[in-house]
C-alpha atoms as a PDB file:
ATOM      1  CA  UNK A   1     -12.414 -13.389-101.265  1.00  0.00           C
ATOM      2  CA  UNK A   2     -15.632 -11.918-100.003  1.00  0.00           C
ATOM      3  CA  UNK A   3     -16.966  -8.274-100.516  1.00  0.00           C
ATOM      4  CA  UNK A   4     -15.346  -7.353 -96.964  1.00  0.00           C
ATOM      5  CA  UNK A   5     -12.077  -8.470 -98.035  1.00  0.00           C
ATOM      6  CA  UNK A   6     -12.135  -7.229-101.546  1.00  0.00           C
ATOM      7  CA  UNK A   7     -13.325  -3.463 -99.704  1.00  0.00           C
ATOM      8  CA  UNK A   8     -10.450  -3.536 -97.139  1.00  0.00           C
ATOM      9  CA  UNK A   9      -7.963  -5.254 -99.314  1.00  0.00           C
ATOM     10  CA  UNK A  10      -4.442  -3.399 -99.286  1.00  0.00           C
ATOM     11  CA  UNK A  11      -4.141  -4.469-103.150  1.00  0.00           C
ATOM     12  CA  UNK A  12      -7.358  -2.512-103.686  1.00  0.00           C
ATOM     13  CA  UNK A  13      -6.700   0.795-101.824  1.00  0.00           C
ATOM     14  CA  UNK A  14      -3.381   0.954-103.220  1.00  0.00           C
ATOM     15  CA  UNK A  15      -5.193   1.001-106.540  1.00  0.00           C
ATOM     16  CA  UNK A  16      -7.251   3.735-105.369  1.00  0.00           C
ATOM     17  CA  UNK A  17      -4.159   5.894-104.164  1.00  0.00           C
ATOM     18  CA  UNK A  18      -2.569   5.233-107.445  1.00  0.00           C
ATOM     19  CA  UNK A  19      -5.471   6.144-109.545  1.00  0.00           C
ATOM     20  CA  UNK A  20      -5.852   9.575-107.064  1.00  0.00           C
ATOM     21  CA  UNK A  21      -4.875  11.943-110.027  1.00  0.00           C
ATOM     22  CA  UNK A  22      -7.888  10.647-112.303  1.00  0.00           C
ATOM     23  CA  UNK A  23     -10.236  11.358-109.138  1.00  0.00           C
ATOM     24  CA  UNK A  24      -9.368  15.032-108.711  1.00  0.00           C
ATOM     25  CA  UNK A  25      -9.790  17.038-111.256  1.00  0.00           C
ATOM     26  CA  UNK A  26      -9.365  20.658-109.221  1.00  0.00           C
ATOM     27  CA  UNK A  27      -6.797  20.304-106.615  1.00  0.00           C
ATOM     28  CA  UNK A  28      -7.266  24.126-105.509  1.00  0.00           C
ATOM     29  CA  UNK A  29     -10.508  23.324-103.843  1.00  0.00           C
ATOM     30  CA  UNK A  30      -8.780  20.667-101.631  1.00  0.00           C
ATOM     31  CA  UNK A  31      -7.852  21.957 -97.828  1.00  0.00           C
ATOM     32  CA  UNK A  32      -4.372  22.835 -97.417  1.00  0.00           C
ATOM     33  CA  UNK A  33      -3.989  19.523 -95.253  1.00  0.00           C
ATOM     34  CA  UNK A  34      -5.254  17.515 -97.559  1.00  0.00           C
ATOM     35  CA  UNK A  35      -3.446  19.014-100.559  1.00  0.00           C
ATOM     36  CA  UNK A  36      -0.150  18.084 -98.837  1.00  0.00           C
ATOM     37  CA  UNK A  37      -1.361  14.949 -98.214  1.00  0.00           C
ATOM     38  CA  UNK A  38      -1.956  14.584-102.038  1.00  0.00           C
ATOM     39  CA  UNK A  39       1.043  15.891-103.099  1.00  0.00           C
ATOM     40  CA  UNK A  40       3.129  13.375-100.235  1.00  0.00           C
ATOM     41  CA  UNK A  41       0.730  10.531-101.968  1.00  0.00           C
ATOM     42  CA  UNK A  42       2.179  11.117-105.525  1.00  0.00           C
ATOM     43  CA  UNK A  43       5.502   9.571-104.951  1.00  0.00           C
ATOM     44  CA  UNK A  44       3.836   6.199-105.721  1.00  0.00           C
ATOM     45  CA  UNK A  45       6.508   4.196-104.128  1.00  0.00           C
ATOM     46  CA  UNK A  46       6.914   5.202-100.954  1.00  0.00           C
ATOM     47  CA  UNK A  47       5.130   2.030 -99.609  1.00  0.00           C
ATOM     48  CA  UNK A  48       7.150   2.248 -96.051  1.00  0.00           C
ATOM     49  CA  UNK A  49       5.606   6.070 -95.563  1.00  0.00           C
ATOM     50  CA  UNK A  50       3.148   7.679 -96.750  1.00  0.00           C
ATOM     51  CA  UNK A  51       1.272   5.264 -98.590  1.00  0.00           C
ATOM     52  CA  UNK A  52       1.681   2.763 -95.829  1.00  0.00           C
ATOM     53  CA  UNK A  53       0.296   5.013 -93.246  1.00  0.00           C
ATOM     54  CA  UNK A  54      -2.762   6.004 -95.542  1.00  0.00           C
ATOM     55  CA  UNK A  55      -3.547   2.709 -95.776  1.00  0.00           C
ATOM     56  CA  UNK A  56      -3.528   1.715 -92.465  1.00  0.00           C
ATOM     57  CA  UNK A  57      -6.246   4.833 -91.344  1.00  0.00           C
ATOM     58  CA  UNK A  58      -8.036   3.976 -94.492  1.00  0.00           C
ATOM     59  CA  UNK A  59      -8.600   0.486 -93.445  1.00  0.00           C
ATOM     60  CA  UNK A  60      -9.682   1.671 -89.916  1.00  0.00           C
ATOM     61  CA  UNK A  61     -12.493   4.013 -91.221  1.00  0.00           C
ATOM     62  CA  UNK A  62     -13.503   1.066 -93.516  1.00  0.00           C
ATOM     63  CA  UNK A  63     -13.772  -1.014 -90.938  1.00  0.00           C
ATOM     64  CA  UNK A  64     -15.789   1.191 -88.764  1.00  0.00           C
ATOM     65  CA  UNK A  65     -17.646   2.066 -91.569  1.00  0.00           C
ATOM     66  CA  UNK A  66     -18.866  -1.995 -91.874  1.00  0.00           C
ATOM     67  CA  UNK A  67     -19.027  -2.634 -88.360  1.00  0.00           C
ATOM     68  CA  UNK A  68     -21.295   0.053 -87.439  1.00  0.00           C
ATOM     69  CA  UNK A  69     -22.517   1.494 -90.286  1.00  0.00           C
ATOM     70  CA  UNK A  70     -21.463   5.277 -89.494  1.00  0.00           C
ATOM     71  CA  UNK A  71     -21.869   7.318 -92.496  1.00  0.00           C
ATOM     72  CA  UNK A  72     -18.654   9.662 -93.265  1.00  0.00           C
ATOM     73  CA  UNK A  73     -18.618  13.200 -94.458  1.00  0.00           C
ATOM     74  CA  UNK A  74     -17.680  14.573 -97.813  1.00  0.00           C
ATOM     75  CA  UNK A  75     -17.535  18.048 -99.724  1.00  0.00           C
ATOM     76  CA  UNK A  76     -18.764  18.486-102.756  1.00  0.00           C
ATOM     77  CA  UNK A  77     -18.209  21.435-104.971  1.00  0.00           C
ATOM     78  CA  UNK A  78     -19.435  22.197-108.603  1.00  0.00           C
ATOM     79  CA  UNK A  79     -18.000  24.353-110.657  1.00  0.00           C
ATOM     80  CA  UNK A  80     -20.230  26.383-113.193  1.00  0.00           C
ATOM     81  CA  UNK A  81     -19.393  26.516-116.389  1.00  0.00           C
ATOM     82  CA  UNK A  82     -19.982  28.915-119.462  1.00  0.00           C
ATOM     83  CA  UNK A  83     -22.952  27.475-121.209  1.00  0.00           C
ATOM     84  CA  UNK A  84     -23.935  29.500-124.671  1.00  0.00           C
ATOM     85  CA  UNK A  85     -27.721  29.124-125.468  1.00  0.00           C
ATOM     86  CA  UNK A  86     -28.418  27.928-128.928  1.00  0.00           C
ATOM     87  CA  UNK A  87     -30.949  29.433-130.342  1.00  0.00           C
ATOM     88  CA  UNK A  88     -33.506  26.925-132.197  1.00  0.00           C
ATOM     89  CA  UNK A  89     -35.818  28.490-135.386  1.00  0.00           C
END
């Protein structure tokens, strides 16, 4: 299997939905779309649905991603957190 195969292999973006909970740590900053989406994605077995359907567009992005090498867009956010300054003598 080549590195094309391997990237748009069903197997391997299954694996990715699956593992989706260890990806997102704060689900409040998702959109409302996409936290439904999430939440639909969580019923790991619903390969004739969901799943199958995220697959499919997932595989059509990759594949316009290799063929033309479009960049995609993603959001970032960082949340701060409470640092305490030690103080060194």
């Amino acid at each position: 299997m080549n590195l094309r195969e391997t990237i748009l292999s069903e197997k391997n973006i299954y694996s990715a939905i699956y593992a989706l909970n260890s990806y997102i740590s704060e689900r409040n900053l998702l959109s409302k779309e996409d936290l439904i989406l999430y939440e639909k994605l969580t019923d790991k077995f619903d390969f004739e649905g969901t799943i199958s359907h995220v697959i499919s567009e997932c595989k059509k992005i990759l594949n316009n991603i290799l063929d033309t090498k479009n960049l995609f867009e993603v959001s970032v956010f960082f949340k701060s957190k409470n640092l305490m300054k030690k103080r060194i003598l």
